[in-house]
Protein backbone atom coordinates (compact mmCIF):
# COMPACT_ATOMS: atom_id res chain seq x y z
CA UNK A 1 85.96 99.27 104.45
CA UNK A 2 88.55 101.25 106.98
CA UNK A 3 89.45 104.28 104.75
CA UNK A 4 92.72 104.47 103.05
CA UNK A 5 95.71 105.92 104.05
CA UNK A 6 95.11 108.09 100.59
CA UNK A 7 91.86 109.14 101.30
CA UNK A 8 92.72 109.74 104.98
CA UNK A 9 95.41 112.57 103.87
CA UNK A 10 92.96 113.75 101.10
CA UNK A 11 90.22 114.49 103.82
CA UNK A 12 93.16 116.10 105.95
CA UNK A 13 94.51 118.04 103.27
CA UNK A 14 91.35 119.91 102.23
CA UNK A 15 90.70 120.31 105.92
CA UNK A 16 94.18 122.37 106.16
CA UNK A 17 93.74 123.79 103.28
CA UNK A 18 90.26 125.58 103.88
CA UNK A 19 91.27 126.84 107.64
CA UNK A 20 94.24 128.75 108.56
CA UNK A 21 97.04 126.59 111.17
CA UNK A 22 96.03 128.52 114.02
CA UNK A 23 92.45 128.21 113.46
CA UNK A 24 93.04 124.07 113.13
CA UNK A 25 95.10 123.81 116.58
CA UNK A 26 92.86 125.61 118.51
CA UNK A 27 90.05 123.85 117.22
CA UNK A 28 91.74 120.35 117.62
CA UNK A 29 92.61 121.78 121.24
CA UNK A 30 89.43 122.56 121.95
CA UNK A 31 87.85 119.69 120.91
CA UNK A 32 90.45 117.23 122.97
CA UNK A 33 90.73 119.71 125.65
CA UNK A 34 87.09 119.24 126.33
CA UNK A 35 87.27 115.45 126.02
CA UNK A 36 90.15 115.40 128.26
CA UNK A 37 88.57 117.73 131.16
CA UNK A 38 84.94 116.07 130.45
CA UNK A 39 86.47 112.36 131.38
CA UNK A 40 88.49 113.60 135.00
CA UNK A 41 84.82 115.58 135.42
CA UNK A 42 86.49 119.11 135.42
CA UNK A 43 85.25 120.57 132.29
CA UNK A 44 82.56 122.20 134.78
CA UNK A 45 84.18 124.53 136.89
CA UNK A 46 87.26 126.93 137.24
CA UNK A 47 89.15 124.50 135.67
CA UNK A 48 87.03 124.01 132.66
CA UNK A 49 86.42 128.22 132.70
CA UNK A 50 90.01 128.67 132.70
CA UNK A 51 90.57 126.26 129.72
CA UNK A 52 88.28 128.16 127.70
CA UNK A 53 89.39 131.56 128.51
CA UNK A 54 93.04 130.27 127.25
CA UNK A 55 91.36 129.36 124.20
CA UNK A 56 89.68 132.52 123.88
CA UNK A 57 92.92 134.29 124.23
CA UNK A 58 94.52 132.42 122.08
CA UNK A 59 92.44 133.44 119.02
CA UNK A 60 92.39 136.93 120.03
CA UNK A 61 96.27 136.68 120.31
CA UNK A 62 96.24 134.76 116.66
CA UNK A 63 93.95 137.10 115.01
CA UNK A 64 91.50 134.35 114.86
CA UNK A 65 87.61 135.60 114.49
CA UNK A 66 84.92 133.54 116.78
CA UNK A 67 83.30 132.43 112.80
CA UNK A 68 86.73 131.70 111.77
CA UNK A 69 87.27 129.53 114.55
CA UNK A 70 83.61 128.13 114.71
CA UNK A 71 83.64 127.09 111.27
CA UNK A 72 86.99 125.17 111.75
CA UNK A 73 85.73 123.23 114.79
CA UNK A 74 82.07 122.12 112.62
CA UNK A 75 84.80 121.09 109.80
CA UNK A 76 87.07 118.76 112.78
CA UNK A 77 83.99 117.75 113.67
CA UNK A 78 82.31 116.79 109.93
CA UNK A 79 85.89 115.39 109.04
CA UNK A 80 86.30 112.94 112.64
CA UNK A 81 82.82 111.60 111.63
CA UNK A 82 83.39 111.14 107.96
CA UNK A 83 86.61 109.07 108.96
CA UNK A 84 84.81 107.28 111.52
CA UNK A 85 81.76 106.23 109.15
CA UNK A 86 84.26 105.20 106.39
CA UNK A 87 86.21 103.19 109.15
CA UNK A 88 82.66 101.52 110.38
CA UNK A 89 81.79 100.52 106.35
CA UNK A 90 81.74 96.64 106.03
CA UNK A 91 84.76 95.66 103.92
């Protein structure tokens, strides 16, 4: 059963509310950012370097720590594949 619109902003809510905004958009960056480059085949080279020193810059410039940042990605990640097993359970 597809999960719930509820349960949907529940997951999302704790998410936010256990890493700090800039923390979350880089991370969410990061993770489409890479998707993005990896599918035109550019996520190797100057143009995938250059990506990730922005990033890199960006939580220097946000007072974001490479932990504090780390553990938000693993949580993006953990919460894309809870939504995506609850969306695969038979309804």
């Amino acid at each position: 059963m597809p999960a719930t619109p509820q349960e949907v902003a529940a997951l999302r809510r704790t998410f936010e509310q256990e890493h700090r905004k800039p923390a979350r958009a880089l991370a969410e960056l990061l993770l489409i950012g890479n998707v993005l480059l990896e599918s035109h085949e550019a996520l190797e080279g100057r143009l995938g370097e250059r990506f990730e020193a922005f990033v890199l810059e960006s939580l220097e410039d946000e007072g974001v720590s490479h932990s504090e940042f780390a553990r938000a990605v693993q949580a993006l990640q953990d919460l894309r594949s809870t939504l995506e097993t609850l969306d695969g359970l038979p309804g």
